[in-house]
N, C-alpha and C. Protein backbone atom coordinates (compact mmCIF):
# COMPACT_ATOMS: atom_id res chain seq x y z
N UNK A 1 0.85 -1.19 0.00
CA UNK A 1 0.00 0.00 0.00
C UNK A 1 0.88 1.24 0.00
N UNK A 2 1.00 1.95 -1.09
CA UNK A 2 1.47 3.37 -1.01
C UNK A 2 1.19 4.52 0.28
N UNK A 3 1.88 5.36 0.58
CA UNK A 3 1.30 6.18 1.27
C UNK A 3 0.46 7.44 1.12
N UNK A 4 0.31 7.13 -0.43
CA UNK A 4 -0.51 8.23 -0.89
C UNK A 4 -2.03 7.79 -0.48
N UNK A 5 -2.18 6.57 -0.62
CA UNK A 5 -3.53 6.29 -0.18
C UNK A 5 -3.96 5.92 1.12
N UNK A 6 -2.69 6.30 2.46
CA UNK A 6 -3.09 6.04 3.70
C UNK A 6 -3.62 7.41 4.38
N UNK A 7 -4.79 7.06 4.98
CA UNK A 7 -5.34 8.60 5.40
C UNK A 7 -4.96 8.57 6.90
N UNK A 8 -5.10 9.80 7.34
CA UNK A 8 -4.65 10.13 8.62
C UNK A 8 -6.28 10.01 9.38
N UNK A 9 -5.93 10.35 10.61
CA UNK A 9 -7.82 10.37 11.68
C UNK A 9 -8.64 11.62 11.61
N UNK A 10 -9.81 11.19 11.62
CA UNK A 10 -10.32 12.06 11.07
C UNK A 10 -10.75 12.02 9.84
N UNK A 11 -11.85 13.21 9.61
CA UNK A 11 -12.17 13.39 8.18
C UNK A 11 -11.09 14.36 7.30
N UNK A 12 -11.44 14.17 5.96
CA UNK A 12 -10.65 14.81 5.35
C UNK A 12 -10.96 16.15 5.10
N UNK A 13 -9.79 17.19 4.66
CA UNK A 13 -10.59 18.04 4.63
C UNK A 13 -11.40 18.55 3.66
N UNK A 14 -12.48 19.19 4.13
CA UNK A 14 -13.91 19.86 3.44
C UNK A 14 -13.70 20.92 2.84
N UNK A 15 -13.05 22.09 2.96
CA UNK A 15 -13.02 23.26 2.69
C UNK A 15 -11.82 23.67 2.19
N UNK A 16 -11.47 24.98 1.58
CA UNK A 16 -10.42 25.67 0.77
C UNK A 16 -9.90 26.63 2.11
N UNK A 17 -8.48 25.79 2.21
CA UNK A 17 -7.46 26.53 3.13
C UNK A 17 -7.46 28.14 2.77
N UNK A 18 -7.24 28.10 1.42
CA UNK A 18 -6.76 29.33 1.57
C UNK A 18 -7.45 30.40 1.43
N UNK A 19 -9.15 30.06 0.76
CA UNK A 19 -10.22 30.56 0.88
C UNK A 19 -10.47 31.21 2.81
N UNK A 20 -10.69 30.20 3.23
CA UNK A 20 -11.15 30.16 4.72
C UNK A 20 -9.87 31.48 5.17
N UNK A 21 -8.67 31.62 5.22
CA UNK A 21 -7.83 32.07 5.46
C UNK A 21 -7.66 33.77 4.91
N UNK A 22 -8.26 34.04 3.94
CA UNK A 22 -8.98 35.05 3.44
C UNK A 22 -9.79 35.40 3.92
N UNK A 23 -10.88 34.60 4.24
CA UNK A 23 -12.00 35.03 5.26
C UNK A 23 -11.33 35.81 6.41
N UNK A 24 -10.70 35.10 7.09
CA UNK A 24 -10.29 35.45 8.32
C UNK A 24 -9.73 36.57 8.25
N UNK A 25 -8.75 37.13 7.51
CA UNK A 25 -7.76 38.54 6.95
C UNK A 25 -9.15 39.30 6.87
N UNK A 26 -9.70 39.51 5.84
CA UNK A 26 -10.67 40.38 5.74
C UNK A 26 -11.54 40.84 7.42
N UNK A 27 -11.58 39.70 7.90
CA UNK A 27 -12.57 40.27 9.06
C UNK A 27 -11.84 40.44 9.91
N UNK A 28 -10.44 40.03 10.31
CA UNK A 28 -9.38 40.91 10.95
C UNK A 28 -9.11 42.38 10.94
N UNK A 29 -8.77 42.50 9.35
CA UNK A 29 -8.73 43.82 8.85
C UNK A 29 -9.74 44.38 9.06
N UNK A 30 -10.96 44.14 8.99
CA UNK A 30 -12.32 45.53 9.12
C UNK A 30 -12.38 45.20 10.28
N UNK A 31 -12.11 44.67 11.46
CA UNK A 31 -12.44 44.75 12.98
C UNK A 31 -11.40 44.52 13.82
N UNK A 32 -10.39 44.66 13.41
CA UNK A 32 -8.93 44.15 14.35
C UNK A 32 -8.99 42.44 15.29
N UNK A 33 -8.18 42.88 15.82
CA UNK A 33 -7.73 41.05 17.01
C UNK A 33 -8.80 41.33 17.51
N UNK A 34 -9.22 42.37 18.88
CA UNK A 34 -10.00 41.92 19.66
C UNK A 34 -11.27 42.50 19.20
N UNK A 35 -12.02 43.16 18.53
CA UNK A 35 -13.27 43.16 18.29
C UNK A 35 -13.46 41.85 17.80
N UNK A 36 -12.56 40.77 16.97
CA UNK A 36 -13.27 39.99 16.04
C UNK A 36 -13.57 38.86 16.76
N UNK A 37 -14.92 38.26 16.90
CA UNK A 37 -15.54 37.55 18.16
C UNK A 37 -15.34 35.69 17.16
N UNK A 38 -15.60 34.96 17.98
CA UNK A 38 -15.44 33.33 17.44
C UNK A 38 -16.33 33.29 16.41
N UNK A 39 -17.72 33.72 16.92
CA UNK A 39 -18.65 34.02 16.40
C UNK A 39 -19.09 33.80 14.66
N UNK A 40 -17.98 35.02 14.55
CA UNK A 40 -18.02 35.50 13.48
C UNK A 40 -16.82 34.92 12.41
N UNK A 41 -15.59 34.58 13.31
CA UNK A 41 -14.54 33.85 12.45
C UNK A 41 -15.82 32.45 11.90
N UNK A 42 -16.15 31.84 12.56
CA UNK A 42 -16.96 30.58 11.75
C UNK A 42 -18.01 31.21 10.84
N UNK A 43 -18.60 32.26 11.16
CA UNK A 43 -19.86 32.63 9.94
C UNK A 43 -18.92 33.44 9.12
N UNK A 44 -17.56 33.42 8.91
CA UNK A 44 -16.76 34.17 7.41
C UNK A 44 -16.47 32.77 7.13
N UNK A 45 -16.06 31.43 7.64
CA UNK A 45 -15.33 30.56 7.53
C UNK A 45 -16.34 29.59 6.60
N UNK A 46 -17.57 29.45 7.73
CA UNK A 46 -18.28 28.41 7.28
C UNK A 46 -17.72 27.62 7.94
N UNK A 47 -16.88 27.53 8.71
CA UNK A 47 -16.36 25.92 9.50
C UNK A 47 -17.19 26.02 11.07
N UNK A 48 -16.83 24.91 11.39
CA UNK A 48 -17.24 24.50 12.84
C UNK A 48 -16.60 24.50 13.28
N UNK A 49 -16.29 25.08 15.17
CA UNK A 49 -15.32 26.04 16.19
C UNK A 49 -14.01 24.31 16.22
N UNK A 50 -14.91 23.42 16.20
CA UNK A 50 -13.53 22.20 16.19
C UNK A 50 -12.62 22.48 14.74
N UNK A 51 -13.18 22.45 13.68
CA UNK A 51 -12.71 22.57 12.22
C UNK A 51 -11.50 23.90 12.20
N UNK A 52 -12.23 24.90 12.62
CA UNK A 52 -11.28 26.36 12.52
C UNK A 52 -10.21 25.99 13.77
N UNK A 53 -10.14 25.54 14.99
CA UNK A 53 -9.45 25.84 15.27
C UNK A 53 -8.55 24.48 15.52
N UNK A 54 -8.79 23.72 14.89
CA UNK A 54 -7.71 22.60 14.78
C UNK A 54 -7.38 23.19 13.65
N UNK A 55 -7.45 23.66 12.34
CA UNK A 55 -7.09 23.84 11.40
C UNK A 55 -6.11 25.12 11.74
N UNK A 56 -6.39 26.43 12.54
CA UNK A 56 -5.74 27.54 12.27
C UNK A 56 -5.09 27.66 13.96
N UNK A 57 -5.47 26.63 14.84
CA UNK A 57 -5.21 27.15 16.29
C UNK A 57 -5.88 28.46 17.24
N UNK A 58 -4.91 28.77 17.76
CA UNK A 58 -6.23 29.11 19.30
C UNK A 58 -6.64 30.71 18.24
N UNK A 59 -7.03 31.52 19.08
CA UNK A 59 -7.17 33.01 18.47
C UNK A 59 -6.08 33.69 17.58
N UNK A 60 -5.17 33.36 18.77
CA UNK A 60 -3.71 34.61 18.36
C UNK A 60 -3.05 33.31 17.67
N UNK A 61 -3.00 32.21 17.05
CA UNK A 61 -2.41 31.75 16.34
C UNK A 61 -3.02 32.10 14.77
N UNK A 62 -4.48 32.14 14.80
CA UNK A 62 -5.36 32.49 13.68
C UNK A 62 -4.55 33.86 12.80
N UNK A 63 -4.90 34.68 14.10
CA UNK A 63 -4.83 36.37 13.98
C UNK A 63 -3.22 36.07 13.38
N UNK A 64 -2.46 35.18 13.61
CA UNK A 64 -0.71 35.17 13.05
C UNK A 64 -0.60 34.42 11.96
N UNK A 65 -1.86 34.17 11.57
CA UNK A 65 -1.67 33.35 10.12
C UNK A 65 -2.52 34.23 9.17
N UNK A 66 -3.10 34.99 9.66
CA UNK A 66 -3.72 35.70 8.83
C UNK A 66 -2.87 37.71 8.58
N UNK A 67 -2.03 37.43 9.32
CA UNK A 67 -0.64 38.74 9.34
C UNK A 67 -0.04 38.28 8.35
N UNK A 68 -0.22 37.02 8.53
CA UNK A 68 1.23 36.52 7.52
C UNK A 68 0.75 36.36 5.78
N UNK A 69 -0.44 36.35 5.49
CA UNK A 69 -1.09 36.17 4.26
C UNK A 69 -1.15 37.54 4.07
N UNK A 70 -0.91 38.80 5.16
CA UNK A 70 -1.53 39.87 4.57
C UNK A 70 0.09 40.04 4.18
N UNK A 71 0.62 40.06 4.83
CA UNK A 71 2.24 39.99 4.19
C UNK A 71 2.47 39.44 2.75
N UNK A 72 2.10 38.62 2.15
CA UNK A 72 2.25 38.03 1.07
C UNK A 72 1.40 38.84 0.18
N UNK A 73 0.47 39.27 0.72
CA UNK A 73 -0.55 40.49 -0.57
C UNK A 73 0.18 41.39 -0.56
N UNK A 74 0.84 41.85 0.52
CA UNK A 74 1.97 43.05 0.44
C UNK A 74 2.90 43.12 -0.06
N UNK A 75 3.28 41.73 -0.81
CA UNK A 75 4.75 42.04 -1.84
C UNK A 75 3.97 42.90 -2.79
N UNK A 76 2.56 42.47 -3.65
CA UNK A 76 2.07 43.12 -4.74
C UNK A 76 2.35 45.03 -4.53
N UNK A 77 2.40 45.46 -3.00
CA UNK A 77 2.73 46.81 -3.41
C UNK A 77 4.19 47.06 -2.90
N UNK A 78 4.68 46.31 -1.83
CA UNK A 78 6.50 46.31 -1.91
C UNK A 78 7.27 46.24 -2.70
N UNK A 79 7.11 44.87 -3.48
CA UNK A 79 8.18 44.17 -4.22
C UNK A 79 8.91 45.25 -5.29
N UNK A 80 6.96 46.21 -6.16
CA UNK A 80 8.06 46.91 -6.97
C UNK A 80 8.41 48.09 -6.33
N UNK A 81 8.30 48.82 -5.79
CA UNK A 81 8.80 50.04 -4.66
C UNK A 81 10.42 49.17 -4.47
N UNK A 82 10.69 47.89 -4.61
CA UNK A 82 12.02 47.69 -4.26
C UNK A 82 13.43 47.35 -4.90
N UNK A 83 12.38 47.31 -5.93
CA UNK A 83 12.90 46.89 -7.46
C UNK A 83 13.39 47.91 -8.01
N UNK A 84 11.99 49.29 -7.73
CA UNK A 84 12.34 50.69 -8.66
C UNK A 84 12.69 51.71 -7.77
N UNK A 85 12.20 51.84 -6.67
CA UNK A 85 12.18 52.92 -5.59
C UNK A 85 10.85 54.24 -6.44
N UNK A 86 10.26 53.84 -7.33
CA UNK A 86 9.30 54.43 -8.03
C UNK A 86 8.39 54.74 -6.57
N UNK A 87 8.79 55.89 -5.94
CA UNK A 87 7.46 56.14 -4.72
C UNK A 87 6.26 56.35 -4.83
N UNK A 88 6.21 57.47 -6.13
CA UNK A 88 4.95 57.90 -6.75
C UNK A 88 4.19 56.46 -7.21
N UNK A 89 4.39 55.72 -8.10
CA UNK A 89 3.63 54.75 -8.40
C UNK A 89 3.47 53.70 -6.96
N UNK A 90 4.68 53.73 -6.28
CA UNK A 90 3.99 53.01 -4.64
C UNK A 90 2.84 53.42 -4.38
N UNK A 91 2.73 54.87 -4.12
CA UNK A 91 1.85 55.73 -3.66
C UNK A 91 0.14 55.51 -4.22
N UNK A 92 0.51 55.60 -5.68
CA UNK A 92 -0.91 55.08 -6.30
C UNK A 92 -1.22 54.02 -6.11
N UNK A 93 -0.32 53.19 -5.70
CA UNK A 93 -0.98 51.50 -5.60
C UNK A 93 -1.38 51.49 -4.12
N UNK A 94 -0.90 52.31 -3.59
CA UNK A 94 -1.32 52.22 -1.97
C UNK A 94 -3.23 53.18 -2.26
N UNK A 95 -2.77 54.16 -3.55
CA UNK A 95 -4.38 54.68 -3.09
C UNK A 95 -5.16 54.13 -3.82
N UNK A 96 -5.28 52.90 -4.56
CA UNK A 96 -5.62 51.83 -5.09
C UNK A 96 -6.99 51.09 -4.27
N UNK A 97 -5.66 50.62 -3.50
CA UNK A 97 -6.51 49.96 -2.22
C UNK A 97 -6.96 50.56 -1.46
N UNK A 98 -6.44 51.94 -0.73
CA UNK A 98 -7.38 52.27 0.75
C UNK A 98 -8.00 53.34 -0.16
N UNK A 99 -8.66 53.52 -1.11
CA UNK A 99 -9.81 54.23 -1.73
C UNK A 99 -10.59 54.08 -3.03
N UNK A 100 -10.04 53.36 -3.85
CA UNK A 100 -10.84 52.48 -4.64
C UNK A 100 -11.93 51.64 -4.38
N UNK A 101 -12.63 50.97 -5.44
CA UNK A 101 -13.97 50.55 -5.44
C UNK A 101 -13.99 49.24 -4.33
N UNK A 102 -12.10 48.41 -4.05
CA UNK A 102 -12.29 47.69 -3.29
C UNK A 102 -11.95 48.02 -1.60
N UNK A 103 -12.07 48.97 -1.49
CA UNK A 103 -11.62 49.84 -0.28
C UNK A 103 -11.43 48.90 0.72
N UNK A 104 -10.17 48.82 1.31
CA UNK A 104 -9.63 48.25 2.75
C UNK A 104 -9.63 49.38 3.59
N UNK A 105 -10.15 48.67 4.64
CA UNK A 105 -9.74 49.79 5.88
C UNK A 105 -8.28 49.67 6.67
N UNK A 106 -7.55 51.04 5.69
CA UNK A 106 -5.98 50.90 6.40
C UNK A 106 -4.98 49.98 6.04
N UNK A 107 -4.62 49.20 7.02
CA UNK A 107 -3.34 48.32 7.13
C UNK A 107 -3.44 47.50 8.10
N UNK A 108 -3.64 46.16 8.47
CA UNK A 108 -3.65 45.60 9.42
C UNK A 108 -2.86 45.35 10.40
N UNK A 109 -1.56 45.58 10.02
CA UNK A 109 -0.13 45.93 10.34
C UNK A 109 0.00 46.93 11.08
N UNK A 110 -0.70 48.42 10.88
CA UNK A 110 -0.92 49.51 11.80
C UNK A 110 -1.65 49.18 12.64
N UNK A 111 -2.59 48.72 12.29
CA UNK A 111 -4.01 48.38 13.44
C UNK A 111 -3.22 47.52 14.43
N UNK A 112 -2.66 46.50 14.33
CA UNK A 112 -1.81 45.35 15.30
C UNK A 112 -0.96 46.14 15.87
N UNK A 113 -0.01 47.21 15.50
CA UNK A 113 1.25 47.85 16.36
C UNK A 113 0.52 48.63 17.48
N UNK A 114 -1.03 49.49 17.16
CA UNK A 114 -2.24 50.03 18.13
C UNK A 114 -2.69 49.11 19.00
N UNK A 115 -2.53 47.72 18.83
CA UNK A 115 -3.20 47.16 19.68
C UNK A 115 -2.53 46.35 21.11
N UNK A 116 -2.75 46.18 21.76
CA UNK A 116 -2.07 44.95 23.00
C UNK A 116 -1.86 43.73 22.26
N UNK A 117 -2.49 43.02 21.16
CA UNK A 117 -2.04 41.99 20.76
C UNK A 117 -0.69 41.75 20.07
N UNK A 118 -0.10 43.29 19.48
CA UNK A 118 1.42 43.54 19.32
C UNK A 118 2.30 43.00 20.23
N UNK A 119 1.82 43.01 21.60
CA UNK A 119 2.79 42.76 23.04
C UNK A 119 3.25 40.70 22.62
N UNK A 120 1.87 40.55 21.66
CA UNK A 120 2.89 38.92 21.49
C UNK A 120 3.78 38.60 20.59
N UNK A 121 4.94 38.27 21.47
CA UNK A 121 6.05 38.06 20.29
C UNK A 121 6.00 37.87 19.39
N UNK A 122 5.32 36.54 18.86
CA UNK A 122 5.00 36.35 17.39
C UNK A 122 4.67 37.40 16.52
N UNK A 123 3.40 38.21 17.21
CA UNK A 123 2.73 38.94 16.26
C UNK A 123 3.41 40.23 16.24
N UNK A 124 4.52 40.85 17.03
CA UNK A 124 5.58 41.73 17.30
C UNK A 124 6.38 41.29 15.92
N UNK A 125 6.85 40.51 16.11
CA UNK A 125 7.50 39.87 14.85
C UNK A 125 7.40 40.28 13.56
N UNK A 126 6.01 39.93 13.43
CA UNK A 126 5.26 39.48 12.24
C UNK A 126 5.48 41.37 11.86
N UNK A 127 4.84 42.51 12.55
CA UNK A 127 4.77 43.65 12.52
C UNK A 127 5.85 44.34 12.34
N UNK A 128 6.87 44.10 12.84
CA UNK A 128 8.50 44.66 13.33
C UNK A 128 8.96 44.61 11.70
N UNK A 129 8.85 43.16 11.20
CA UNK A 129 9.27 42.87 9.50
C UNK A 129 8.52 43.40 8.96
N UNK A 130 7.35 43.66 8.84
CA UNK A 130 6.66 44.38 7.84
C UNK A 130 7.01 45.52 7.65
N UNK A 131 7.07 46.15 8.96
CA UNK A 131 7.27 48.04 9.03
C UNK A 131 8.64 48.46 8.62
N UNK A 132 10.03 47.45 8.79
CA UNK A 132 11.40 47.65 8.42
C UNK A 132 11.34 47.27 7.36
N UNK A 133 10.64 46.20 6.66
CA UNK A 133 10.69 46.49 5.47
C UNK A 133 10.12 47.45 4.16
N UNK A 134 9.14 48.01 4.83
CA UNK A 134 8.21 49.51 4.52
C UNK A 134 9.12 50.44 4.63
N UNK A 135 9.67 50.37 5.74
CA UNK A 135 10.99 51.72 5.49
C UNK A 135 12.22 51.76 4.83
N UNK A 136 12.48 50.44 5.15
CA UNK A 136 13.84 50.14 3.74
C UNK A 136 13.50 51.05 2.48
N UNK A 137 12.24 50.19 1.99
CA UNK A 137 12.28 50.24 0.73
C UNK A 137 11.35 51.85 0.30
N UNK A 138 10.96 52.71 1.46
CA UNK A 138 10.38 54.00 1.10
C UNK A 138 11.99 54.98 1.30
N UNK A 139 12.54 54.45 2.22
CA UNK A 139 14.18 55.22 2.29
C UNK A 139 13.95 56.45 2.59
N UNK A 140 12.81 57.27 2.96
CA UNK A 140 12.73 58.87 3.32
C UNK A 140 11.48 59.12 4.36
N UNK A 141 12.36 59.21 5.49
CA UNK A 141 11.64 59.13 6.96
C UNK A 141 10.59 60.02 6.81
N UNK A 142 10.47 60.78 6.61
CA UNK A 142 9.25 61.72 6.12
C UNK A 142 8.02 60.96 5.18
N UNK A 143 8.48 60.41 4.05
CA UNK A 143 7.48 59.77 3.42
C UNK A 143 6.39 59.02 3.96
N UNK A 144 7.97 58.14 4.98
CA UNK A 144 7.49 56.74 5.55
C UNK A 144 6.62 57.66 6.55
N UNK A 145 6.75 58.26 7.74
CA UNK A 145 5.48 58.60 8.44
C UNK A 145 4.80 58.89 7.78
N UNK A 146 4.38 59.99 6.22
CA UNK A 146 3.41 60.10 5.98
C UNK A 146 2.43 58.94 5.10
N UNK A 147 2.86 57.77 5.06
CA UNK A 147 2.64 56.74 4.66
C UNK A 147 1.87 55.60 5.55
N UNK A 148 2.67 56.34 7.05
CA UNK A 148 2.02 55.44 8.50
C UNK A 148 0.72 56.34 8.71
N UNK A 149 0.52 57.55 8.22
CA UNK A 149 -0.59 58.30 8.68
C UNK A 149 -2.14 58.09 7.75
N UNK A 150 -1.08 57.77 6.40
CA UNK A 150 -2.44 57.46 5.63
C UNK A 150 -2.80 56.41 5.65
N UNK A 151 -2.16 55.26 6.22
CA UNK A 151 -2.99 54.09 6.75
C UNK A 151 -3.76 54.36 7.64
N UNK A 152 -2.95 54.75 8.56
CA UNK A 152 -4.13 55.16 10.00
C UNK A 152 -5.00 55.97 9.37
N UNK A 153 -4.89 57.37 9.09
CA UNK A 153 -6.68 57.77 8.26
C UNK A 153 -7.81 57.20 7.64
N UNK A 154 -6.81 56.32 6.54
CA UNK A 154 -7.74 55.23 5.91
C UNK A 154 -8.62 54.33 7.00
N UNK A 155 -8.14 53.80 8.24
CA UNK A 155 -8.54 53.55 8.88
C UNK A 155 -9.53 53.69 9.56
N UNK A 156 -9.29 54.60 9.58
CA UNK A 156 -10.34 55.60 10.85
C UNK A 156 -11.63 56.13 10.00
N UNK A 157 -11.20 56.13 8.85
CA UNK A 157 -12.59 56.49 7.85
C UNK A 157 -12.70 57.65 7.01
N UNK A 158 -11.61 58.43 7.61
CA UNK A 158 -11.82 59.53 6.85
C UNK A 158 -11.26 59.62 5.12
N UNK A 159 -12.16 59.67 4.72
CA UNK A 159 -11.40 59.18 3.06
C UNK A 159 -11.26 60.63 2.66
N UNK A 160 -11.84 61.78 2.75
CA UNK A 160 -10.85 63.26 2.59
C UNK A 160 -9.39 63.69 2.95
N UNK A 161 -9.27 63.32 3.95
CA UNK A 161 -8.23 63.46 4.76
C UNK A 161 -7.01 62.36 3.81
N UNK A 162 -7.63 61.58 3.78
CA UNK A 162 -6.63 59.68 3.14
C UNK A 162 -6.36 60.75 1.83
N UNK A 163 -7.46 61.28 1.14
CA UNK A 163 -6.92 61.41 -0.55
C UNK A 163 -5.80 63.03 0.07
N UNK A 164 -6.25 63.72 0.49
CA UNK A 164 -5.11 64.68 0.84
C UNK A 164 -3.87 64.49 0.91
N UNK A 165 -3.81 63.34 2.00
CA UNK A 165 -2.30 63.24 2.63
C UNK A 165 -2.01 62.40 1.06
N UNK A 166 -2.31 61.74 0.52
CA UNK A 166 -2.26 60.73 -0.63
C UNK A 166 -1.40 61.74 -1.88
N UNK A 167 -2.04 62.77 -1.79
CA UNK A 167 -1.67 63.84 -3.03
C UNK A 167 -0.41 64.44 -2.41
N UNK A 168 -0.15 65.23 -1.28
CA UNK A 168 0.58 65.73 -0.67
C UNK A 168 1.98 64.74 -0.90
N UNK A 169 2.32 63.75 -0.31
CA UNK A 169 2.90 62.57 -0.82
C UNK A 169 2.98 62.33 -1.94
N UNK A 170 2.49 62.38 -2.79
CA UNK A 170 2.80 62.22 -4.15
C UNK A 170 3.61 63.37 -4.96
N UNK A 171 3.19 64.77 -4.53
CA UNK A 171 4.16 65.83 -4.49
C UNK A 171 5.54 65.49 -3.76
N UNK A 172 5.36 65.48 -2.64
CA UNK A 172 6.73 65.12 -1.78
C UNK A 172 8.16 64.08 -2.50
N UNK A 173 6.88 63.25 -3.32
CA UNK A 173 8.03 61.75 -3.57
C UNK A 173 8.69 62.41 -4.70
N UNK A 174 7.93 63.87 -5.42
CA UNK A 174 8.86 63.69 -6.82
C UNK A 174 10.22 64.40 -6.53
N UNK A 175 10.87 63.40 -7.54
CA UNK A 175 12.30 64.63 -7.07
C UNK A 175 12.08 66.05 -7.82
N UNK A 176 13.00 66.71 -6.76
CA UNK A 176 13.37 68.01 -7.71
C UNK A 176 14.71 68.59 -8.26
């Protein structure tokens, strides 16, 4: 008997990892660590509280797997900012997302450094790399705060304020 056809205990699984795992990011992101109740991780999931959390672990293991996927959507606006140092086109791809038709609220990455759930190593971690690598690759301490501010605005809701600082920054990045 091969071991391709020996199954482990248990059922197999039912659902799309990386679907379910999306779920979870999204309702992280629009409600942070601690607003987001069990509740609601299973009605984004569709799984059952045994299913989600044998599959993703306790809360703050969830909330660290779902940092880490938002990390991986974040090469799409790092990678080329690191390639070109093109700030201006960073800039548009950042106002892409926090004001376009698919509007995110913010950065989940900001929201986590605001919160007490930062205090866990892991998720300290997870935050610490994201933000050093945000500043590497923006290289102008000025930018980079005004880059930490328009997440946080985006955040907070104000989308006047987000397209302001957005333009302002986009002036700033060109050389002269």
């Amino acid at each position: 008997m091969s071991t391709a056809s020996v199954r482990g205990p248990g059922r197999p699984r039912e659902f799309d990892h990386g679907e379910a795992l999306d779920a979870l990011l999204m309702l992280f992101w629009s409600h942070g660590y601690e607003a987001t109740t069990q509740e609601q991780m299973l009605s984004a999931t569709g799984l059952s509280s045994s299913s989600l959390f044998r599959t993703f672990g306790t809360k703050v293991k969830t909330y660290e797997a779902a940092l880490a996927r938002y990390m991986e959507l974040a090469d799409a606006l790092l990678a080329p900012l690191e390639a070109d140092g093109d700030v201006v086109a960073f800039i548009d791809r950042l106002s892409d997302q926090l004001v376009g038709t698919d509007r995110r609220p913010g950065c989940p990455v900001v929201t986590a450094i605001q919160s007490p759930i930062n205090a866990t190593p892991q998720i300290a971690a997870l935050t610490t790399r994201h933000l050093a690598r945000m500043r590497q690759a923006i290289a102008d301490d000025a930018l980079y705060a005004g880059v930490l501010g328009v997440l946080a605005l985006a955040r907070a809701g104000d989308e006047e304020s987000t397209n302001q600082l957005l333009d302002a920054l986009r002036r700033a990045a060109v050389p002269r």
